[in-house]
Protein backbone atom coordinates (compact mmCIF):
# COMPACT_ATOMS: atom_id res chain seq x y z
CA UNK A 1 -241.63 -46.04 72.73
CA UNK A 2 -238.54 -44.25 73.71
CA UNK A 3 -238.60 -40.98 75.41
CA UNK A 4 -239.37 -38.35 74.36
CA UNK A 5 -237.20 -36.04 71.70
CA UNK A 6 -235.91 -32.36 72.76
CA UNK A 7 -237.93 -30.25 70.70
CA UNK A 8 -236.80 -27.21 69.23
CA UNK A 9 -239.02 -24.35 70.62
CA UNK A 10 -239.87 -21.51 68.51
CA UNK A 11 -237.65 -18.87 69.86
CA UNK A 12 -234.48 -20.85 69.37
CA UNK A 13 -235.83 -21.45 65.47
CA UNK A 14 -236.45 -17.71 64.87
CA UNK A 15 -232.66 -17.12 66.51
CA UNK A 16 -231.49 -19.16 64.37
CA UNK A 17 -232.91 -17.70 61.00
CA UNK A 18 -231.90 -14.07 62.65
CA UNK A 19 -228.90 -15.35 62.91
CA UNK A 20 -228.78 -16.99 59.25
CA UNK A 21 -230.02 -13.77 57.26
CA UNK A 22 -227.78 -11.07 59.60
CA UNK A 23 -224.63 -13.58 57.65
CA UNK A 24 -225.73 -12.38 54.13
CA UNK A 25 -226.92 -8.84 54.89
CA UNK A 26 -231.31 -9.75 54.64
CA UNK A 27 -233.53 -8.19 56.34
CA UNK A 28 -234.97 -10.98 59.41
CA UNK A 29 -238.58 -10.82 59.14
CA UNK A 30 -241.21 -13.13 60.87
CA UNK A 31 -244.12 -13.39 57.96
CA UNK A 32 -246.38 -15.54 60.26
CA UNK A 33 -245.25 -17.14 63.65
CA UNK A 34 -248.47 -19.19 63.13
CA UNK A 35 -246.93 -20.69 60.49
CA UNK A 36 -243.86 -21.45 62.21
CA UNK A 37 -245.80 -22.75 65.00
CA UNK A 38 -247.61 -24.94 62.75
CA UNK A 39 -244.15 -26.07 61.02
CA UNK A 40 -242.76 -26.91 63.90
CA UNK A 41 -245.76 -29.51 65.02
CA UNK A 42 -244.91 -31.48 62.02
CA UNK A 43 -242.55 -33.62 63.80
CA UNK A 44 -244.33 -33.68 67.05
CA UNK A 45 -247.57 -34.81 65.67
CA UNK A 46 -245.78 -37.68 63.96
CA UNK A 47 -244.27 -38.41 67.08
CA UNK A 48 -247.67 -38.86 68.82
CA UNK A 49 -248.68 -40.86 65.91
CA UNK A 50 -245.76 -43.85 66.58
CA UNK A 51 -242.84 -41.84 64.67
CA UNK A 52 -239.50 -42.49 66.96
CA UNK A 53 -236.95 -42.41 63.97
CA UNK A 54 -235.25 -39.07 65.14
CA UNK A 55 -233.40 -38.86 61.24
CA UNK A 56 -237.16 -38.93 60.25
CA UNK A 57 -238.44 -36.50 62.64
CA UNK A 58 -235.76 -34.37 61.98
CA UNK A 59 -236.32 -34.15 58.21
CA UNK A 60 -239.93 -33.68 58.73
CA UNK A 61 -238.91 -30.49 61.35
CA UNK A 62 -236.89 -29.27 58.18
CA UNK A 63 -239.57 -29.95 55.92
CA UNK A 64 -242.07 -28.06 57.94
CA UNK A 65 -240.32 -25.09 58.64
CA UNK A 66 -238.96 -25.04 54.92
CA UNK A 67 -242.45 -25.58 53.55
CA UNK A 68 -244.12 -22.89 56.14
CA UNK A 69 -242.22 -20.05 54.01
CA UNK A 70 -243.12 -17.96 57.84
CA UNK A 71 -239.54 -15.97 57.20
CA UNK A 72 -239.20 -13.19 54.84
CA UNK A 73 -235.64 -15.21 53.92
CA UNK A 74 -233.60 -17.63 54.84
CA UNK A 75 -236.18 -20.63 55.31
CA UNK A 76 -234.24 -23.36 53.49
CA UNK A 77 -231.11 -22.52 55.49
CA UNK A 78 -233.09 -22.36 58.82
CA UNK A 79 -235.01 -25.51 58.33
CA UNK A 80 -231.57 -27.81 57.52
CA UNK A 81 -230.16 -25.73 60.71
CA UNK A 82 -233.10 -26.43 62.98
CA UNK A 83 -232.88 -30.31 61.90
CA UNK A 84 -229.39 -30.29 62.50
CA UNK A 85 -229.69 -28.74 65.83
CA UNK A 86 -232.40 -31.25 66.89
CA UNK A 87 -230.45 -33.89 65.62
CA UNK A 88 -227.68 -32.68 67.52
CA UNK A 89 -229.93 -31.99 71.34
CA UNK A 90 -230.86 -35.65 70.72
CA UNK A 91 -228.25 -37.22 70.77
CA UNK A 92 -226.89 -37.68 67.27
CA UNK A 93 -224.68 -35.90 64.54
CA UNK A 94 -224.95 -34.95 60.73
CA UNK A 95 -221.24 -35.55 58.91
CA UNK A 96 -222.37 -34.61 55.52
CA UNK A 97 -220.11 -31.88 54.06
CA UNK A 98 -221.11 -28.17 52.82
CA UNK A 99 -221.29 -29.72 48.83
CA UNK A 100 -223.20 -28.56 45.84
CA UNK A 101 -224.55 -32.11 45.61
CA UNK A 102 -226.09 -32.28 49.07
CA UNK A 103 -227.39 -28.56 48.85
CA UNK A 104 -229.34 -29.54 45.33
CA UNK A 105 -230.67 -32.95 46.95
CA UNK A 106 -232.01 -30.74 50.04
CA UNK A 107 -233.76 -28.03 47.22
CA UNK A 108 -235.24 -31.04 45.70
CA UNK A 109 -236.57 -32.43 49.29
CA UNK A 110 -237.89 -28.86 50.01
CA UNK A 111 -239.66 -28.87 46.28
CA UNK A 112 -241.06 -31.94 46.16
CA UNK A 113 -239.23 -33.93 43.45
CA UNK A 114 -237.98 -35.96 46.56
CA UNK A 115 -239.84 -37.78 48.69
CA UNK A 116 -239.08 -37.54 52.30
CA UNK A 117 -238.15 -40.95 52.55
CA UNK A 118 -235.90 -40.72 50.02
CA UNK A 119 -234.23 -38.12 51.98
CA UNK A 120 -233.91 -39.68 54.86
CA UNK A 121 -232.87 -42.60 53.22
CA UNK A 122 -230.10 -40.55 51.53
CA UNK A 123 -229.07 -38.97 54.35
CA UNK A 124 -228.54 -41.95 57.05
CA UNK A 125 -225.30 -43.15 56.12
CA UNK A 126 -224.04 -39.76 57.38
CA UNK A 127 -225.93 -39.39 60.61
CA UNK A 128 -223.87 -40.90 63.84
CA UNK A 129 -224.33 -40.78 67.41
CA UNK A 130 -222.14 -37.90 69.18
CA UNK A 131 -220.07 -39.26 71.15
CA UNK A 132 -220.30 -39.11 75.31
């Protein structure tokens, strides 16, 4: 198994949602750090379980902090910015563009009427490896 991923910790998640809801005006309120906490094991548990696909452990970061609902707003945006940011502390990059398509295929990842293979799946083709 390769080494281990850079995890996101929970600070840098909860800066990034402050910074995400301070963009539009909301309020930046922690409902449950637990939560969070919680959210943010997804990928780590499937990581002790065999999971080394970082695309796949990133998506299941997003879907964990997405599905946690622990902010008062801004949990979609924070969990496709926290699986970008992993994706990007490990090594790789995301090229998909800011699109109306890709922003409904992420709301029907985070509502379950797409599997999270099909996501990742989806989403591949437009992850790369940064450059050195």
């Amino acid at each position: 198994m390769p080494s281990e991923p850079q995890w996101l910790s929970v600070e840098t998640v909860i800066e990034i949602n402050r910074r995400l809801v301070a963009l539009t005006g909301e309020q930046h309120f922690i409902r449950d750090r637990r939560l969070l906490e919680g959210g943010l094991a997804r990928p780590q548990n499937a990581y002790g379980y065999g999971e080394d696909d970082l695309l796949a452990l990133a998506v299941r970061l997003m879907a964990g902090i997405t599905q946690s609902h622990a902010f008062e707003q801004g949990n979609k945006r924070t969990g496709f910015v926290a699986m970008v940011q992993f994706l990007i502390e490990n090594g790789l990059d995301v090229t998909i563009e800011d699109t109306r398509p890709w922003a409904d295929k992420i709301v029907s990842f985070v509502e379950h009427r797409l599997l999270e293979n099909e996501f990742v799946a989806a989403l591949r083709p437009f992850v790369i490896e940064r450059p050195l």
